[in-house]
Protein backbone atom coordinates (compact mmCIF):
# COMPACT_ATOMS: atom_id res chain seq x y z
CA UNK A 1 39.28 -16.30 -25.58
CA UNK A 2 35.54 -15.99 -25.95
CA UNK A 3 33.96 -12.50 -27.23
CA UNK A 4 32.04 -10.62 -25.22
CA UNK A 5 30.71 -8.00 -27.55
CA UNK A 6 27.03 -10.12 -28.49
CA UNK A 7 26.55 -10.59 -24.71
CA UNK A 8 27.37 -6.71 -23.96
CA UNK A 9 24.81 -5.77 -26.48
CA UNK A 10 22.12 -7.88 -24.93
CA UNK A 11 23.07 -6.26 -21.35
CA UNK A 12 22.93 -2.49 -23.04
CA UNK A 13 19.47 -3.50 -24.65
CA UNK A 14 18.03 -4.30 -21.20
CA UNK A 15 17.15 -8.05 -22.49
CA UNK A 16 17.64 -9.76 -19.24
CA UNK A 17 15.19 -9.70 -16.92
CA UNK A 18 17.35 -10.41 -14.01
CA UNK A 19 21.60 -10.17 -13.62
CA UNK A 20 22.37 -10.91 -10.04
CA UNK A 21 26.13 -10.23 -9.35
CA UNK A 22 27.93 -11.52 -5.71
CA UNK A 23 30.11 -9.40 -3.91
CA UNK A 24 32.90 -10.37 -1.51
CA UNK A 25 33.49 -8.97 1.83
CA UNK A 26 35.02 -6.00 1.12
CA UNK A 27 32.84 -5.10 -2.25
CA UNK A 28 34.74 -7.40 -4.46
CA UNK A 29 33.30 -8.22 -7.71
CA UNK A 30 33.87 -11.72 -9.56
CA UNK A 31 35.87 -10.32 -11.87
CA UNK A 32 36.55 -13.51 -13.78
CA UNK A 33 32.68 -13.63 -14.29
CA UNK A 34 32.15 -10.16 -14.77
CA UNK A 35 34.47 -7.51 -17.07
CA UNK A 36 34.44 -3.55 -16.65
CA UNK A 37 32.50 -3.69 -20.16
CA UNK A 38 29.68 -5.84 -18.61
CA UNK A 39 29.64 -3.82 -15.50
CA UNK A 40 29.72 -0.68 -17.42
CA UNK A 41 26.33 -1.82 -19.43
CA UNK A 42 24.18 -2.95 -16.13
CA UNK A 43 25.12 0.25 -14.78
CA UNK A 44 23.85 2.02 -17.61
CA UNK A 45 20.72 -0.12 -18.44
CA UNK A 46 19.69 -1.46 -14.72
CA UNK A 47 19.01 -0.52 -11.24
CA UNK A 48 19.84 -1.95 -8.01
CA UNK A 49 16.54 -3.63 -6.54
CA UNK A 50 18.27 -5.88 -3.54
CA UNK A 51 20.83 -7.26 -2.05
CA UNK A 52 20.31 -11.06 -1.11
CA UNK A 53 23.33 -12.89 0.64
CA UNK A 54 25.51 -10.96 -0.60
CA UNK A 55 24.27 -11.16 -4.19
CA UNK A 56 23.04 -8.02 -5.92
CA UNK A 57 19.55 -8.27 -7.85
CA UNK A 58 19.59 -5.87 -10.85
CA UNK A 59 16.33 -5.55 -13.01
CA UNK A 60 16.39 -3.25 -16.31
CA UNK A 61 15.56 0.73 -15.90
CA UNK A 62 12.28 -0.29 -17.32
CA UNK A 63 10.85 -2.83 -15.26
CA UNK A 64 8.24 -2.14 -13.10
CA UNK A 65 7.55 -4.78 -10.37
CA UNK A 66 3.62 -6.81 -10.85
CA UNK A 67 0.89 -4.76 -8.89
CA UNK A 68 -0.90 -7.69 -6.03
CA UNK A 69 -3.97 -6.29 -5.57
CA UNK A 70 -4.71 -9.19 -3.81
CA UNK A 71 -3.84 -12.29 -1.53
CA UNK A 72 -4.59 -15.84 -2.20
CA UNK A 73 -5.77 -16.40 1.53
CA UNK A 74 -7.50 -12.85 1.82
CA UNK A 75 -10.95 -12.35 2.32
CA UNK A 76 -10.97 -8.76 0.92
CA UNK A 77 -8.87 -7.36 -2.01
CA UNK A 78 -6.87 -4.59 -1.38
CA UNK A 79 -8.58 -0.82 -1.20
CA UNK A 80 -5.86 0.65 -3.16
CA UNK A 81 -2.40 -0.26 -5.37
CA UNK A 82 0.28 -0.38 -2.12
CA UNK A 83 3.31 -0.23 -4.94
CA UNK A 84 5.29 1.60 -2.07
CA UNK A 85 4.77 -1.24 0.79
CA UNK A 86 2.21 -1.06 3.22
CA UNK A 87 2.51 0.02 6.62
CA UNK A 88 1.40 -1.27 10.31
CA UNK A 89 0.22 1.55 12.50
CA UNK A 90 -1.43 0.11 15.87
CA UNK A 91 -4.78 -1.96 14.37
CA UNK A 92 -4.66 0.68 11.24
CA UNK A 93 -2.82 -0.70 8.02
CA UNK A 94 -2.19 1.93 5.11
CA UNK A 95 -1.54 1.00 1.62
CA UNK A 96 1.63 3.30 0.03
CA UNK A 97 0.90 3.74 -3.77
CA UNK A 98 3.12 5.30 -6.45
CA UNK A 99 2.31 8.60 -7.96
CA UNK A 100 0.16 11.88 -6.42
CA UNK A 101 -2.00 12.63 -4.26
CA UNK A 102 -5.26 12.48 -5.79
CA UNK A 103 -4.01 9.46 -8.81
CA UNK A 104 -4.60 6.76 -7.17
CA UNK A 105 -7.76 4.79 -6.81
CA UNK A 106 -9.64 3.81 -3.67
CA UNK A 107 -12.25 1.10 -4.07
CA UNK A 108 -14.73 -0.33 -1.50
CA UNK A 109 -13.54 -3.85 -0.45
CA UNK A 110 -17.02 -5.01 -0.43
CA UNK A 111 -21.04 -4.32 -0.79
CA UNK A 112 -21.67 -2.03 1.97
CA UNK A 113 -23.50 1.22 2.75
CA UNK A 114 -21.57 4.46 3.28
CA UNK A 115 -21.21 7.38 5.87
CA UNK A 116 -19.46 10.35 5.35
CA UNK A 117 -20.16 13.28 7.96
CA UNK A 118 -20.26 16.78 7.59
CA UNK A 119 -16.70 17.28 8.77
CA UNK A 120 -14.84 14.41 7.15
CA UNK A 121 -13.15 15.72 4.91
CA UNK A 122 -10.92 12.73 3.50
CA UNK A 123 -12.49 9.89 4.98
CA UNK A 124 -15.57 7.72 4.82
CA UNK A 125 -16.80 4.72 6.51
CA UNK A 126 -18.69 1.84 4.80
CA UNK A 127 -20.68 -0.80 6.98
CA UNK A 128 -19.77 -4.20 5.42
CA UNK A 129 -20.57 -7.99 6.07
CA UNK A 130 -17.65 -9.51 8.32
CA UNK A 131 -16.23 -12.38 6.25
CA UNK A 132 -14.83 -14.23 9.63
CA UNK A 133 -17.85 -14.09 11.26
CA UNK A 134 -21.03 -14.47 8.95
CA UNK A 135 -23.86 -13.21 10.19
CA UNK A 136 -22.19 -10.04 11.70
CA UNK A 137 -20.96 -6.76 10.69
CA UNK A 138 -17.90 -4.87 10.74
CA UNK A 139 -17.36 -0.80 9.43
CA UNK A 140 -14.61 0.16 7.58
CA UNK A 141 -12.39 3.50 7.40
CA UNK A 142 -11.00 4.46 4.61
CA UNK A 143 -8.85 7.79 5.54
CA UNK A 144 -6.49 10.10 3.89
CA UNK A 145 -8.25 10.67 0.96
CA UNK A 146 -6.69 14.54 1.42
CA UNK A 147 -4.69 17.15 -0.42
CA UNK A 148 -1.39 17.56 1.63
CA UNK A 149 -2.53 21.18 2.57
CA UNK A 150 -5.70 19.30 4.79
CA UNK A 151 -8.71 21.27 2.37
CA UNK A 152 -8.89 19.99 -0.44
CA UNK A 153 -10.72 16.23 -0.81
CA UNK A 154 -9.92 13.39 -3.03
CA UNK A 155 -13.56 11.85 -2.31
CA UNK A 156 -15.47 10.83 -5.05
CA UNK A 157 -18.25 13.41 -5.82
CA UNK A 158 -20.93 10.86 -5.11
CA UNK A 159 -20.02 10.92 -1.94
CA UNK A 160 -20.75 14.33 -0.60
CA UNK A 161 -20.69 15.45 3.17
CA UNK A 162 -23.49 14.41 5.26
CA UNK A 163 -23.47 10.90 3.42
CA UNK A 164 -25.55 8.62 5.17
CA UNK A 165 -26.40 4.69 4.37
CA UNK A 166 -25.38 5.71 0.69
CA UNK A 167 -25.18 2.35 -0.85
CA UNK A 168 -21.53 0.82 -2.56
CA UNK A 169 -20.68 -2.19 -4.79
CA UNK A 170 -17.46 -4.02 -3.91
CA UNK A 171 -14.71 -2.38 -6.62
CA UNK A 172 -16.80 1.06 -6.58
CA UNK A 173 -14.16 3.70 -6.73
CA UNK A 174 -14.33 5.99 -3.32
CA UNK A 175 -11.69 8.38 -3.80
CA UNK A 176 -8.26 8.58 -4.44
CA UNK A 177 -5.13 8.04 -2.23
CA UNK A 178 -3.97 11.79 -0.38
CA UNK A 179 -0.95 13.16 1.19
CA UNK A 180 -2.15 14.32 4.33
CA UNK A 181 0.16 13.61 7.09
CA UNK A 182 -1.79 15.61 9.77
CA UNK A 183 0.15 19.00 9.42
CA UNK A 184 -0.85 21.78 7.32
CA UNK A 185 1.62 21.54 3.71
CA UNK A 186 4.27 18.84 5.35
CA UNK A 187 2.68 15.72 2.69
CA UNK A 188 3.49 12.67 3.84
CA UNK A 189 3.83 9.71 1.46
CA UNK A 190 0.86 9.25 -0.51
CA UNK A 191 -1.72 6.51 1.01
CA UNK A 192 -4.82 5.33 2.11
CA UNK A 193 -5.28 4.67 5.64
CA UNK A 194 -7.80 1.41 6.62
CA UNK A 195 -9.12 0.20 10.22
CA UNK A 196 -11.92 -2.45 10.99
CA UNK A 197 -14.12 -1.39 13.60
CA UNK A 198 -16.67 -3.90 15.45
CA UNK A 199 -20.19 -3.23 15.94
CA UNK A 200 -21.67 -3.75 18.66
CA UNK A 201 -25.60 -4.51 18.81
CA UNK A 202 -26.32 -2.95 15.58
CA UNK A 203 -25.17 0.35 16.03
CA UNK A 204 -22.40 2.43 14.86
CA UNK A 205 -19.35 3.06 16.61
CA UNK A 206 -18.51 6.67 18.38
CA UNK A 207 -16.83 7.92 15.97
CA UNK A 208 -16.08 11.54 17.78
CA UNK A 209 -14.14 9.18 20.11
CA UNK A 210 -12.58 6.98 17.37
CA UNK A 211 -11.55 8.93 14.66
CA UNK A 212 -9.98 11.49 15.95
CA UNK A 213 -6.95 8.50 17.21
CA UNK A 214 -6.98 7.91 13.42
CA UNK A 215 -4.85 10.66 12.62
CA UNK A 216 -1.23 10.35 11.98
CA UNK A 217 -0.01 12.35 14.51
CA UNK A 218 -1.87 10.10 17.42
CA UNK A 219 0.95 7.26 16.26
CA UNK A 220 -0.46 3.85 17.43
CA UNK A 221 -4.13 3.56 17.62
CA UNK A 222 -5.97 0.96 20.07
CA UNK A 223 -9.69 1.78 19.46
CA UNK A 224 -10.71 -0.83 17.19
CA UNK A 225 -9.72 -4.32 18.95
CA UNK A 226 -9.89 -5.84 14.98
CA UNK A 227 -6.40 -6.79 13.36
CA UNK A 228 -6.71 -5.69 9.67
CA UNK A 229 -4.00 -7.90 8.24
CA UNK A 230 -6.23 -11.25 8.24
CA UNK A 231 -8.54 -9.48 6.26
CA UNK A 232 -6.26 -9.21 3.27
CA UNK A 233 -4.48 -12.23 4.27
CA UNK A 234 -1.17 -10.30 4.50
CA UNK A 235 1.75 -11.68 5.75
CA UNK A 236 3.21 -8.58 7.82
CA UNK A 237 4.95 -7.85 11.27
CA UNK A 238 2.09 -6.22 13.30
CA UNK A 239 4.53 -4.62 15.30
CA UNK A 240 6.80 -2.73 13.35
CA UNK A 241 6.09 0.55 12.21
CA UNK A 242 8.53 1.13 9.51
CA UNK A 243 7.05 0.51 5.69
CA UNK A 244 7.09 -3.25 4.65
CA UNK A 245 6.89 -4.62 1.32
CA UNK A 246 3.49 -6.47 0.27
CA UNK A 247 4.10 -10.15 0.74
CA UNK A 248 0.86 -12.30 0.97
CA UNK A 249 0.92 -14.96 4.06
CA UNK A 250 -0.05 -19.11 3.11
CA UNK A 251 -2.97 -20.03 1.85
């Protein structure tokens, strides 16, 4: 009895922001709820971006889910866009963007001075203040900042090899995210790879012993006894490997 044809158009013109459809054991659709014309436009105009209880979530072909470049309860923003999910390596955390190697921005988390050695080619460290302990000082990595093929560096010129004490502003852009996964031309996702390393009586870590259990084909890394995800205030299982979504823990 009622006509469908004003609500189809709104469906084919993407105009809902949401359409969440349940599905019955055995992938049965509500069919009194939902006609073949209705279906026909969200599969047209919409994609498929979860399944919640049974209960798909559609959003239209051209939404594009809110960047958090930060947590409410972190202490650092994030180093780079993690539209991909982040992921949980050991005490390393990496932040999966969308696009290319070599798009996407990577920003110092805070004031700090810089290191970059002769042979680094897509990483630098950066000596910052420790925000849980005041009065102390932490250095962060930044890796990955590499083409795919392991030569070429996404580093921001400023930043040349042999880098030493070179002082950053919190925000100032380092490099971009790479696709280096460790093997010559086999790219991994692209990604910036972050660790917080203690100091200990004012001087630098050993970084020939450190950062060569950085790289992604040493898998789980237990040099740096600092868990990154309080930093960020990220809200993550620090066990799993696989990629997780960005989902900020309680303030």
């Amino acid at each position: 009895l009622w006509d469908q044809t004003d609500f189809v158009s709104r469906l084919e013109a993407g105009e809902f922001p949401l359409v969440m459809i349940h599905v019955f054991p055995g992938g049965e659709v509500f069919r009194e709820r939902w006609t073949a014309e209705m279906l026909a436009a969200i599969e047209r105009e919409y994609k498929l971006v979860g399944i919640f209880a049974g209960t798909r979530a559609y959003r239209p072909l051209s939404y594009e889910p809110p960047q958090i470049s930060s947590c409410p309860s972190g202490l650092w923003p994030f180093p780079s866009a993690a539209g991909a999910g982040i992921q949980v390596e050991g005490q390393t955390l990496s932040f999966l963007g969308r696009g290319n190697g070599g798009e996407i921005p990577v920003v110092a988390v805070a004031d700090g001075s810089l290191t970059r050695l002769e042979d680094w080619g897509g990483t630098v460290v950066i000596r910052h203040a420790d925000p849980r302990k005041p009065g102390t000082y932490v250095w962060a990595v930044y890796t990955g900042m590499l083409h795919a093929n392991g030569v070429e560096s996404y580093i921001a010129p400023e930043f040349p090899l042999g880098s030493a004490g070179a002082p950053v502003q919190a925000g100032q852009l380092l490099g971009y995210q790479g696709a280096w996964s460790g093997k010559p031309n086999w790219p991994a996702w692209v990604h910036v790879r972050f660790a917080v390393v203690p100091e200990h009586d004012g001087a630098p870590p050993d970084w020939e012993v450190l950062l060569p259990n950085l790289l992604p084909e040493a898998g789980r890394w237990e040099g740096a006894p600092l868990a990154p995800l309080p930093y960020f205030g990220l809200d993550a299982d620090p066990t799993a490997r696989r990629v997780q979504p960005v989902v900020c823990g309680e303030e």
